[in-house]
C-alpha atoms as a PDB file:
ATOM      1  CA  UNK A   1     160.619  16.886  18.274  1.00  0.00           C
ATOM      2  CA  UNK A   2     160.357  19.891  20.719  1.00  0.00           C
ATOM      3  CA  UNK A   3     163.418  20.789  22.389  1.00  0.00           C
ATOM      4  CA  UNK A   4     163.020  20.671  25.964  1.00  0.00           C
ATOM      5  CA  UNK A   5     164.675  23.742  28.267  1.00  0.00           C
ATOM      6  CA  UNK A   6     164.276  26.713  29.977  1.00  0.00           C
ATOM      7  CA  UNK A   7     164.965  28.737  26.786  1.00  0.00           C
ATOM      8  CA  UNK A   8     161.916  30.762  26.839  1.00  0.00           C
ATOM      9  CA  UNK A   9     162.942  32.252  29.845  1.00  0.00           C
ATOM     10  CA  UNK A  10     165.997  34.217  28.835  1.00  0.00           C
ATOM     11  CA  UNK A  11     165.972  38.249  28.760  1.00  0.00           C
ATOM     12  CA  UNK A  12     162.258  37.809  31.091  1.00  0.00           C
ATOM     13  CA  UNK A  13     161.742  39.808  33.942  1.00  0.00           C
ATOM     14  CA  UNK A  14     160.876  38.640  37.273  1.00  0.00           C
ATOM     15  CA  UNK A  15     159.959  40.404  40.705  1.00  0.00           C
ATOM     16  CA  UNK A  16     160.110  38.702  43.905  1.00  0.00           C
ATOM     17  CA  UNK A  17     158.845  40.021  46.876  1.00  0.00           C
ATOM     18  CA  UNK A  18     160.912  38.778  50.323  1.00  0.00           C
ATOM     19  CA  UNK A  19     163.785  38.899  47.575  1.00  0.00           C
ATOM     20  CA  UNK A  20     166.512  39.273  50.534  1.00  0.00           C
ATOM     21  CA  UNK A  21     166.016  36.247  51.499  1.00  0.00           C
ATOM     22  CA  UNK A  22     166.981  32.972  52.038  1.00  0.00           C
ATOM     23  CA  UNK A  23     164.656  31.919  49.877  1.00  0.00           C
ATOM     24  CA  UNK A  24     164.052  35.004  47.656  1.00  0.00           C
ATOM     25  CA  UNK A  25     168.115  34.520  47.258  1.00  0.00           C
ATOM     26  CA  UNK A  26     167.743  31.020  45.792  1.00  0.00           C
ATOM     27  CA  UNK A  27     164.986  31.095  43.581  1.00  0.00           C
ATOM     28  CA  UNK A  28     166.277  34.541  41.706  1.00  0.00           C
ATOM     29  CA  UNK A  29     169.681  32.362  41.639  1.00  0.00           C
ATOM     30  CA  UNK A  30     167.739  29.502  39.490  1.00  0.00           C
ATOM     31  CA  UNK A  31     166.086  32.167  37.138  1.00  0.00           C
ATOM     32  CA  UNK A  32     169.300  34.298  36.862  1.00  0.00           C
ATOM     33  CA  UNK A  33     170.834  31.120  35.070  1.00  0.00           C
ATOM     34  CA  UNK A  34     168.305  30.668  33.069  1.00  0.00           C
ATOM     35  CA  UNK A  35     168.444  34.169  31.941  1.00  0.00           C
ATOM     36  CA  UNK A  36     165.902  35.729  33.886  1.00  0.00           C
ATOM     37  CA  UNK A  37     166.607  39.657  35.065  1.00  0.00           C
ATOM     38  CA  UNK A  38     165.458  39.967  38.878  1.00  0.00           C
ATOM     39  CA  UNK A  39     164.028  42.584  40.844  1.00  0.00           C
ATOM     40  CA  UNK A  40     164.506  42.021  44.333  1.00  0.00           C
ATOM     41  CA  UNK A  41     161.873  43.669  46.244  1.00  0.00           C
ATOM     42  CA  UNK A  42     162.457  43.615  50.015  1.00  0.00           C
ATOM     43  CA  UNK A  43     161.930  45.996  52.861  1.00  0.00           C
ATOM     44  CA  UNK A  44     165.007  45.423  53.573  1.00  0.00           C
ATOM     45  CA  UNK A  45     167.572  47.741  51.021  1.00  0.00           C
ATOM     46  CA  UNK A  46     170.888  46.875  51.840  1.00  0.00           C
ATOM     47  CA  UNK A  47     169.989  43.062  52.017  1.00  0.00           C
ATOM     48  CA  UNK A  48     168.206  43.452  48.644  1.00  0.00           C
ATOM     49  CA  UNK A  49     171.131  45.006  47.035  1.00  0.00           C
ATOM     50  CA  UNK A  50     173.717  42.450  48.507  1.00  0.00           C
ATOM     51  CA  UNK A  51     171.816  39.583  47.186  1.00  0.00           C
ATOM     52  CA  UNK A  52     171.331  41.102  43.714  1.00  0.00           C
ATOM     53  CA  UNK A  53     175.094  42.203  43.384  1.00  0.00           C
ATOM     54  CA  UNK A  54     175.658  37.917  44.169  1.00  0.00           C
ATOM     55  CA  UNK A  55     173.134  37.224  41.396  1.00  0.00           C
ATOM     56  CA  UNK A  56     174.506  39.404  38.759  1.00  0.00           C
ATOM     57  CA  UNK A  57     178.231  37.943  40.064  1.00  0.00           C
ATOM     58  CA  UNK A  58     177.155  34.184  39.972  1.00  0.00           C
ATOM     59  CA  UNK A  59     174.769  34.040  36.763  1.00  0.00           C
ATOM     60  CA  UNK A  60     175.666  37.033  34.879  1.00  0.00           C
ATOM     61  CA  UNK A  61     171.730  37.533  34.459  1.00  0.00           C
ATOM     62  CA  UNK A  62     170.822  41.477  35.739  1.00  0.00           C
ATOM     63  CA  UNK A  63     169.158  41.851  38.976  1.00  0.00           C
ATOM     64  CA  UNK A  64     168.569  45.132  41.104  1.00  0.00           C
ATOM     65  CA  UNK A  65     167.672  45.547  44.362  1.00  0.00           C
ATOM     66  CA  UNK A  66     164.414  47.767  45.074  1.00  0.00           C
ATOM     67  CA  UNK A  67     162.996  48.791  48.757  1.00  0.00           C
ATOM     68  CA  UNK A  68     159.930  47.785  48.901  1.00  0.00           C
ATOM     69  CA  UNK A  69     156.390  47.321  51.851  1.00  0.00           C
ATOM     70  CA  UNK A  70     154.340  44.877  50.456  1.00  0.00           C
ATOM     71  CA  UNK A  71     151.703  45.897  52.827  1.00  0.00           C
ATOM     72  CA  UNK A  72     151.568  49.434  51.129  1.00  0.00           C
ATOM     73  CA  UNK A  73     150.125  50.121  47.508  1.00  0.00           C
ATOM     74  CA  UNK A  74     151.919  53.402  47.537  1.00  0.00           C
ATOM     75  CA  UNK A  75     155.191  51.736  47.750  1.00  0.00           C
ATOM     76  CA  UNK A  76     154.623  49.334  45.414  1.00  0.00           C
ATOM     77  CA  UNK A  77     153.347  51.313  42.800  1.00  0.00           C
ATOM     78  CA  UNK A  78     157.023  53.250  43.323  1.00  0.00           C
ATOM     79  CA  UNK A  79     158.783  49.698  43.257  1.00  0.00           C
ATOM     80  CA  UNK A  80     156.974  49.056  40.109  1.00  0.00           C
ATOM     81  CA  UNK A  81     158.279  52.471  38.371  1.00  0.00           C
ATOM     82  CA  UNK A  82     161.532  51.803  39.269  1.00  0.00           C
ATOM     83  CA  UNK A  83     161.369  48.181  37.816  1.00  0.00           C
ATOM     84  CA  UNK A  84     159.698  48.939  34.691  1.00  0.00           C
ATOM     85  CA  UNK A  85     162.199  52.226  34.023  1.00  0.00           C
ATOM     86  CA  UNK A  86     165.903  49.777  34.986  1.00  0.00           C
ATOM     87  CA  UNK A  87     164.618  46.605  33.255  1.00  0.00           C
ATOM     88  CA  UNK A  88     160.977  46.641  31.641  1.00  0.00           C
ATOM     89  CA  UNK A  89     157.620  45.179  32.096  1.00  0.00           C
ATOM     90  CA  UNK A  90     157.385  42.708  34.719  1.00  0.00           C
ATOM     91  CA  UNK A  91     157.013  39.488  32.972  1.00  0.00           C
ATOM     92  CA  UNK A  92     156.776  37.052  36.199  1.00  0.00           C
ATOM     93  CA  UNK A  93     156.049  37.472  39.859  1.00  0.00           C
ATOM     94  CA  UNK A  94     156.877  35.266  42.991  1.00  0.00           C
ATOM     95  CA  UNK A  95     155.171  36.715  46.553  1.00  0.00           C
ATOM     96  CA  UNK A  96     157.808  34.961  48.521  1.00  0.00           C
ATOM     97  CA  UNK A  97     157.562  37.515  51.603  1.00  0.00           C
ATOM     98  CA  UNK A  98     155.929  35.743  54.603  1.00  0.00           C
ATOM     99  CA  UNK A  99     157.032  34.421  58.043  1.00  0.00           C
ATOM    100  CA  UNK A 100     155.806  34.021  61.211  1.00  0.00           C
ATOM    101  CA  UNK A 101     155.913  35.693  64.637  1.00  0.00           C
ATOM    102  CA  UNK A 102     156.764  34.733  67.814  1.00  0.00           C
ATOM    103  CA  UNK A 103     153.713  36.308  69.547  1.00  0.00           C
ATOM    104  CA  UNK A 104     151.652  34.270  67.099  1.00  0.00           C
ATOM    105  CA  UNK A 105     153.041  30.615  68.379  1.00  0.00           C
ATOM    106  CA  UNK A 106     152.551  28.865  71.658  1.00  0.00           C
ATOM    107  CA  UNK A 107     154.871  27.024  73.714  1.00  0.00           C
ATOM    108  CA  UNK A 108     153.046  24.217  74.246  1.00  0.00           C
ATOM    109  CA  UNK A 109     151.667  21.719  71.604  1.00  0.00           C
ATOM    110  CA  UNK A 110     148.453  21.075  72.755  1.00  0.00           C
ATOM    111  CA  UNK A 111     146.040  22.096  75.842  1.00  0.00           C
ATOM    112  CA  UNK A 112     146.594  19.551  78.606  1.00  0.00           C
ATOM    113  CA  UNK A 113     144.336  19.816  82.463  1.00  0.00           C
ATOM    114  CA  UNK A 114     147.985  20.944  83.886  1.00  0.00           C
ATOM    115  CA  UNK A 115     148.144  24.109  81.498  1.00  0.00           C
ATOM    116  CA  UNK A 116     144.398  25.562  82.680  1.00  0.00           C
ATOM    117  CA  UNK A 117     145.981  27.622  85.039  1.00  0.00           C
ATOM    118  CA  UNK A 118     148.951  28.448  82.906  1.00  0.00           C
ATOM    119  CA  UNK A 119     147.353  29.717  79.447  1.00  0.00           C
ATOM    120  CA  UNK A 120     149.848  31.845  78.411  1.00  0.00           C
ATOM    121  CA  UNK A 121     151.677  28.939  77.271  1.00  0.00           C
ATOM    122  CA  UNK A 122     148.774  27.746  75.025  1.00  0.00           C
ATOM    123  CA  UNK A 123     146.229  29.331  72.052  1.00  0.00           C
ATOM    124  CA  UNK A 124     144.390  31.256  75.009  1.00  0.00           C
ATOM    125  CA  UNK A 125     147.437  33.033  76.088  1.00  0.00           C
ATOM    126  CA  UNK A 126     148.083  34.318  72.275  1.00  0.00           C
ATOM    127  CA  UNK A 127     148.944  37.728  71.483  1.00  0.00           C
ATOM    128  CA  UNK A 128     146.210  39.124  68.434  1.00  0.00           C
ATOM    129  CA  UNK A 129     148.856  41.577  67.103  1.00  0.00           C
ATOM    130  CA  UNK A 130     150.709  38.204  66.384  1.00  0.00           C
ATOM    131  CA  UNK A 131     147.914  37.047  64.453  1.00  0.00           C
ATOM    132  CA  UNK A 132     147.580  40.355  62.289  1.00  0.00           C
ATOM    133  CA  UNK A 133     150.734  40.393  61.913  1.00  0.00           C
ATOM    134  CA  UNK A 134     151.504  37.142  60.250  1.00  0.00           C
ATOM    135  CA  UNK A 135     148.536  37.100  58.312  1.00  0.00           C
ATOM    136  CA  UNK A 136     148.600  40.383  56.983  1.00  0.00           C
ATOM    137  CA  UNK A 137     152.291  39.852  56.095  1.00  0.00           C
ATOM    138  CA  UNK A 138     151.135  36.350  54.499  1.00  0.00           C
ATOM    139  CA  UNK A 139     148.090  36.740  52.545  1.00  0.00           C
ATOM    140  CA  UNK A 140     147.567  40.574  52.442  1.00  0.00           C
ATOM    141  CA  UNK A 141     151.827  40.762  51.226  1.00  0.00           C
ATOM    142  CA  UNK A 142     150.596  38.594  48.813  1.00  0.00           C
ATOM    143  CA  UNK A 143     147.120  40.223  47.503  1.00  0.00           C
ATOM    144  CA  UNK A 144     148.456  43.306  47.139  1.00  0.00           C
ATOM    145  CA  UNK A 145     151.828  42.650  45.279  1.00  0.00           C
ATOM    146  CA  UNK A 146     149.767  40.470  42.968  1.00  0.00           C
ATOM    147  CA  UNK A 147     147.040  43.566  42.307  1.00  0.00           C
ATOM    148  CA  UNK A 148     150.301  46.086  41.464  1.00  0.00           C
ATOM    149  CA  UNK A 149     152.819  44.264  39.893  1.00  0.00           C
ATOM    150  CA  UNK A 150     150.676  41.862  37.722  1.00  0.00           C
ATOM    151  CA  UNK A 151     148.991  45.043  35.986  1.00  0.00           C
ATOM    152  CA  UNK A 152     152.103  44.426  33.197  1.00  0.00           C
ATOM    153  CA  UNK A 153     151.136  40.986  32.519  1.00  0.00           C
ATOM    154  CA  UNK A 154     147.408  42.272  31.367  1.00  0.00           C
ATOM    155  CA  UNK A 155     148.227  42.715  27.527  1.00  0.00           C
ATOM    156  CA  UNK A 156     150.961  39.918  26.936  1.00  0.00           C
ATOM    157  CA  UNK A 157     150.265  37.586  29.621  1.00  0.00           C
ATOM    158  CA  UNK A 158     152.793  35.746  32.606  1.00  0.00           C
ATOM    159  CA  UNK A 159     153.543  33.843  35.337  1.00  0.00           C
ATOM    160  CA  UNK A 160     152.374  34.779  39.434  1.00  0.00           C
ATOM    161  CA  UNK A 161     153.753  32.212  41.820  1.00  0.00           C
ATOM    162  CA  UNK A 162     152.621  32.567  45.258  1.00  0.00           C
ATOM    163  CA  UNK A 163     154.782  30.684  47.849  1.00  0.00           C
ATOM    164  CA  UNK A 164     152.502  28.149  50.207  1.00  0.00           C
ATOM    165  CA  UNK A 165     153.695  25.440  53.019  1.00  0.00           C
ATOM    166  CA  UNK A 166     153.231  22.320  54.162  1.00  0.00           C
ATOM    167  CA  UNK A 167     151.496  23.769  56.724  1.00  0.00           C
ATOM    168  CA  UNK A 168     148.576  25.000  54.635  1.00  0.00           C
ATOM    169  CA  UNK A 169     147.815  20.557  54.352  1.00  0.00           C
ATOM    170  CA  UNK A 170     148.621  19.707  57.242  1.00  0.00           C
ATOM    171  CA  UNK A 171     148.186  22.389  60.216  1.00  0.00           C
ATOM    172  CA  UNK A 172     151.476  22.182  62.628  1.00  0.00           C
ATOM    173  CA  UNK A 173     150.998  22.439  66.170  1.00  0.00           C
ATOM    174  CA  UNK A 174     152.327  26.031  67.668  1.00  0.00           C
ATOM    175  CA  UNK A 175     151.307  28.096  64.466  1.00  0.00           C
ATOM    176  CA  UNK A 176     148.129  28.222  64.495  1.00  0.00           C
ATOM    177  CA  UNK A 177     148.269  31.856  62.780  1.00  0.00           C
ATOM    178  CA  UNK A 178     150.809  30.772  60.208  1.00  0.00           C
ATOM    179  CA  UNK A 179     149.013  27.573  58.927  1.00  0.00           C
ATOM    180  CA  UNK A 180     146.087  29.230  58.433  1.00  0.00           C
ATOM    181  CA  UNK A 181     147.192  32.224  56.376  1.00  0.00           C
ATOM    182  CA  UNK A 182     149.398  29.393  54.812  1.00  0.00           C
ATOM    183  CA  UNK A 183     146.299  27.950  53.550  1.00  0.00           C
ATOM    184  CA  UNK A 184     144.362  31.192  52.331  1.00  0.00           C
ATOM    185  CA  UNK A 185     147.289  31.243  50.183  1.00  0.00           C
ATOM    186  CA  UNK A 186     146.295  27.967  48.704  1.00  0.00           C
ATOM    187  CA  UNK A 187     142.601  29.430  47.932  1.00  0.00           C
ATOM    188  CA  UNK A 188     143.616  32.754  46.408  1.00  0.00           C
ATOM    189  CA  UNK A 189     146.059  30.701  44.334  1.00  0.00           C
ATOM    190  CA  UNK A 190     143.301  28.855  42.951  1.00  0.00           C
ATOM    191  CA  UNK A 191     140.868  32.017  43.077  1.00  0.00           C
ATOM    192  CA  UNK A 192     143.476  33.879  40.929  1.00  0.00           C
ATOM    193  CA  UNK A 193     144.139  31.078  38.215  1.00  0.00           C
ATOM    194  CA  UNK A 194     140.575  30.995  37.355  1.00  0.00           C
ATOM    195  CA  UNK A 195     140.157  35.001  37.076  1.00  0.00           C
ATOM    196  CA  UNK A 196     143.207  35.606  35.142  1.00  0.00           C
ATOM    197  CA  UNK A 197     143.581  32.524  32.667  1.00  0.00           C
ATOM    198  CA  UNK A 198     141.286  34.437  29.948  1.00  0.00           C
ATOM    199  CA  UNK A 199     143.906  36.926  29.605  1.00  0.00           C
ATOM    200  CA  UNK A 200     146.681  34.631  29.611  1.00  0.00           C
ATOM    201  CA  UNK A 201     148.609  35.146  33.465  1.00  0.00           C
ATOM    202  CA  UNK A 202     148.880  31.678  35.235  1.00  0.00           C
ATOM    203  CA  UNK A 203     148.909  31.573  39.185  1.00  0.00           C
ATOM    204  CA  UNK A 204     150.615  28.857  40.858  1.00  0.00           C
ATOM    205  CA  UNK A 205     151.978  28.160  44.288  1.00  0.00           C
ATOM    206  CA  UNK A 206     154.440  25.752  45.503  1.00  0.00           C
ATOM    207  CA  UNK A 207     154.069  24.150  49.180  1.00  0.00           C
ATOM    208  CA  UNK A 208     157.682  23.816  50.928  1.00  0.00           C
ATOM    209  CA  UNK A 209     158.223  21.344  53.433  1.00  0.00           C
ATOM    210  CA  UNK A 210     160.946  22.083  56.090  1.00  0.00           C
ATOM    211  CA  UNK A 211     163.687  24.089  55.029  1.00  0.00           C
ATOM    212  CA  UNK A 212     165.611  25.860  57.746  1.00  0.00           C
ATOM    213  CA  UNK A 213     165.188  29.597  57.290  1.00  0.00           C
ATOM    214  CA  UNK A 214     165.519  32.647  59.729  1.00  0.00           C
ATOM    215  CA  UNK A 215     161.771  32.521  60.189  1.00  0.00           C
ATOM    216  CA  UNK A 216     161.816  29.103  61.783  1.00  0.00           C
ATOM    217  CA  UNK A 217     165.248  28.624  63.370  1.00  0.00           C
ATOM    218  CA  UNK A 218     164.179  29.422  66.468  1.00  0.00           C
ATOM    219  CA  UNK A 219     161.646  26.562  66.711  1.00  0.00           C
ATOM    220  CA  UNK A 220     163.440  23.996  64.765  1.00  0.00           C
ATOM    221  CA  UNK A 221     167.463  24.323  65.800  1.00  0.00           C
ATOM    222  CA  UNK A 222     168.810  24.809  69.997  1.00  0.00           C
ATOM    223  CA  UNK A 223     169.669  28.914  69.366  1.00  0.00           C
ATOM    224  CA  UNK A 224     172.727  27.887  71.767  1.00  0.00           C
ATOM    225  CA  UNK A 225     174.180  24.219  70.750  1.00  0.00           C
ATOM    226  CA  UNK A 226     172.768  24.377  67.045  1.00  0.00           C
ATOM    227  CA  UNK A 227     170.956  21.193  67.755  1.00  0.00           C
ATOM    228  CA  UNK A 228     167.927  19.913  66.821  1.00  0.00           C
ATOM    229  CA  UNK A 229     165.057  20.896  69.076  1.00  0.00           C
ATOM    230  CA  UNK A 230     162.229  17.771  69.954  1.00  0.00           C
ATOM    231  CA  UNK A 231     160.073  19.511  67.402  1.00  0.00           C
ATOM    232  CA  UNK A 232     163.337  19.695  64.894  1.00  0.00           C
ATOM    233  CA  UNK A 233     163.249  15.971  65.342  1.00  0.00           C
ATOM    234  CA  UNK A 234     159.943  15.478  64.781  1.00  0.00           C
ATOM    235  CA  UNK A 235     159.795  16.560  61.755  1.00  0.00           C
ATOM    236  CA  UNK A 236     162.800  14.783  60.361  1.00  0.00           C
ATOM    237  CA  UNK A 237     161.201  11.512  61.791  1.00  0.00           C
ATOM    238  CA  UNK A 238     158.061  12.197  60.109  1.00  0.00           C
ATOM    239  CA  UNK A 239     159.805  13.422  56.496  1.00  0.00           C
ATOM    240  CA  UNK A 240     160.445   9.956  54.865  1.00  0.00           C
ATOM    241  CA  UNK A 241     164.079  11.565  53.363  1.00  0.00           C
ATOM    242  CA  UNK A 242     164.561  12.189  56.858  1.00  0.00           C
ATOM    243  CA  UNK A 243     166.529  15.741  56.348  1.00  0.00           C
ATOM    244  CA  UNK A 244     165.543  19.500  55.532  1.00  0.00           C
ATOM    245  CA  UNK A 245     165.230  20.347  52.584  1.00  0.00           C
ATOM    246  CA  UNK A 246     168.381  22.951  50.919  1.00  0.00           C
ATOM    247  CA  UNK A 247     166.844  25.642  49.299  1.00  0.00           C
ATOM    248  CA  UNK A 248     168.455  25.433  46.278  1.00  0.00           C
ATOM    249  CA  UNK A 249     166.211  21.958  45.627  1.00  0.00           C
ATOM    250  CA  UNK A 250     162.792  24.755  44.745  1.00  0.00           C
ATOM    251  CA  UNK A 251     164.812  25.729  42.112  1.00  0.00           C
ATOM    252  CA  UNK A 252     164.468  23.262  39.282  1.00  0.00           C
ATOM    253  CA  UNK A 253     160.435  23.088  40.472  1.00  0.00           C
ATOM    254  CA  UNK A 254     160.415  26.906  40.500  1.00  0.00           C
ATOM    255  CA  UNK A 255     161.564  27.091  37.004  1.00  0.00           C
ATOM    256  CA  UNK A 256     159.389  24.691  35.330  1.00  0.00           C
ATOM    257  CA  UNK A 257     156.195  26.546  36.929  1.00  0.00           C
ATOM    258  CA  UNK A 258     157.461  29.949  35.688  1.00  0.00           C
ATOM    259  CA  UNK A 259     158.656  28.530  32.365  1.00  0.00           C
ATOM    260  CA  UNK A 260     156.509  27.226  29.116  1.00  0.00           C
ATOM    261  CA  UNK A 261     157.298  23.859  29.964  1.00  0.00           C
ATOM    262  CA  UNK A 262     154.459  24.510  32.007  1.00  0.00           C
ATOM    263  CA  UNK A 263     152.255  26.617  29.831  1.00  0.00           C
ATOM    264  CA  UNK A 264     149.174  24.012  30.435  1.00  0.00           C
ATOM    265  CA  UNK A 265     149.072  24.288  34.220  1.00  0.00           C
ATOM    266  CA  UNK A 266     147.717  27.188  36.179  1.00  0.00           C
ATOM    267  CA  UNK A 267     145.653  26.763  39.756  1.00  0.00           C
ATOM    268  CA  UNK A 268     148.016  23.918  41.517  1.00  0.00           C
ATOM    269  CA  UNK A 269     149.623  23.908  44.392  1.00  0.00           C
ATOM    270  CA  UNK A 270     153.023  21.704  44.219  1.00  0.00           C
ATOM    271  CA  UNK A 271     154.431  20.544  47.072  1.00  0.00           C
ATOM    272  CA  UNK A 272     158.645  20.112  47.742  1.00  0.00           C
ATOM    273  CA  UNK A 273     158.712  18.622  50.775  1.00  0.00           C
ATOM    274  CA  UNK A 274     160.862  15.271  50.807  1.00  0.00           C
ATOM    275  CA  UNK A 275     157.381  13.448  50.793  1.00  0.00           C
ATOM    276  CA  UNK A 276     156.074  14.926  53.985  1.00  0.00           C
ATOM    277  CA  UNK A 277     152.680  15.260  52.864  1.00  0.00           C
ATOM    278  CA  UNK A 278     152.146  11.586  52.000  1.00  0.00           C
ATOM    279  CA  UNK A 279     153.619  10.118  54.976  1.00  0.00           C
ATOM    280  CA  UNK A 280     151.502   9.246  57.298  1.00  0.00           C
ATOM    281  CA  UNK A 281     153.666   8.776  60.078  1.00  0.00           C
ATOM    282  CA  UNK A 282     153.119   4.998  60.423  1.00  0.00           C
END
């Protein structure tokens, strides 16, 4: 009988992009203690480096910090150097950097007679910078981390991860730019898995429902009280385990996908989401 673990992941080597963060924090947390060694790439230095020296303290598993744009190839190609020369060939790769933007997201829900003379407020009154913004962040932070740092995987094959939403299923009113580069994430996942499985590199995604991050505080939580905003309780009405999720629940998922447990699956798109997606709100 096979043993079942996570022992094929010890002494790999994982990058994640948007590694400063909340999330970026929590998933290199779950593949330090399986042995993984992280690079944190982030544009942020000083966040990447605080967050590594917490994963090296908490799993014992080696993880550096590296200043990275993933909207630039030059920089990349640097943050690939200096991953290769402190711990190897990149093994694994999660494009967790995303978010949205403020000037991409309307107040109001939906357009309503009583808002045609106030369009600001609705998808009319949207700023475009917003829109290139989030989706260049989104789907170009992820094409282009993918077309650099995957380049290691070429001869021995590995793991890409790409990190969806439940927006990408199921568009959410306000975010009109966000759900949609949310879901060109889902296609490129899929687009990927097919042109790399003949040398061996799987491409998955998973789909988070709502987990409270920096990104979408300001929507979801009173900035003031800490309470729930209408839309926070919208969605906790409409997510059948009626809470956010904590984002230390991706981790057992996010391990599996970048593990050989999973060595069969390549082009899906796995939701975490507290059953969201199949709810259909009646």
């Amino acid at each position: 009988m096979t043993k079942i673990s996570f022992g094929d992941l010890n002494n790999k080597i994982c990058a994640i992009t948007g590694g400063g963060g909340v999330i970026g924090k929590a998933l290199a947390l779950g593949l330090g203690s399986a042995g993984v060694k992280t690079a944190l790439l982030d544009l942020n230095k000083e966040m990447a480096d605080k967050v590594a020296t917490e994963v090296k303290a908490e799993t014992g598993s080696e993880s550096i910090g590296v200043e990275t744009n993933v909207l630039d190839k030059a920089s990349l190609e640097t943050a690939k150097a200096e991953v290769n020369t402190k711990l190897g060939k990149i093994n694994m790769l999660i494009n967790g950097a995303g978010g949205n933007s403020p000037k991409a997201t309307s107040t109001a829900e939906v357009m309503t007679d009583d808002l045609k003379n106030d369009l600001g407020k609705t998808f009319f009154g949207l700023d475009m910078s917003g829109f290139e913004f989030v989706f260049n962040l989104n789907f170009m932070g992820t094409i282009l981390p993918t077309m650099i740092l995957s380049k290691d995987m070429l001869d021995a094959g590995g793991v890409v991860l790409n990190v969806s939403s439940m927006s990408a299923y199921r568009p959410l009113t306000k975010v009109p730019a966000y759900s949609a580069a949310k879901a060109s994430i889902n296609s490129i996942t899929e687009w990927l898995s097919v042109h790399l499985a003949p040398v061996g590199i799987r491409v998955n995604a998973i789909a988070p429902g709502f987990f409270i991050t920096n990104q979408n505080r300001f929507l979801l939580t009173d900035e003031k009280t800490g309470d729930l905003t209408a839309r926070g309780e919208k969605i906790i009405n409409n997510t059948p385990m009626r809470r956010f999720g904590e984002v230390e629940e991706l981790q057992g998922t996010v391990n599996y996908l970048m593990s050989d447990l999973s060595k069969f699956v390549t082009g899906i798109v796995l939701p975490v989401d507290g059953g969201f997606n199949a709810f259909s709100g009646v």
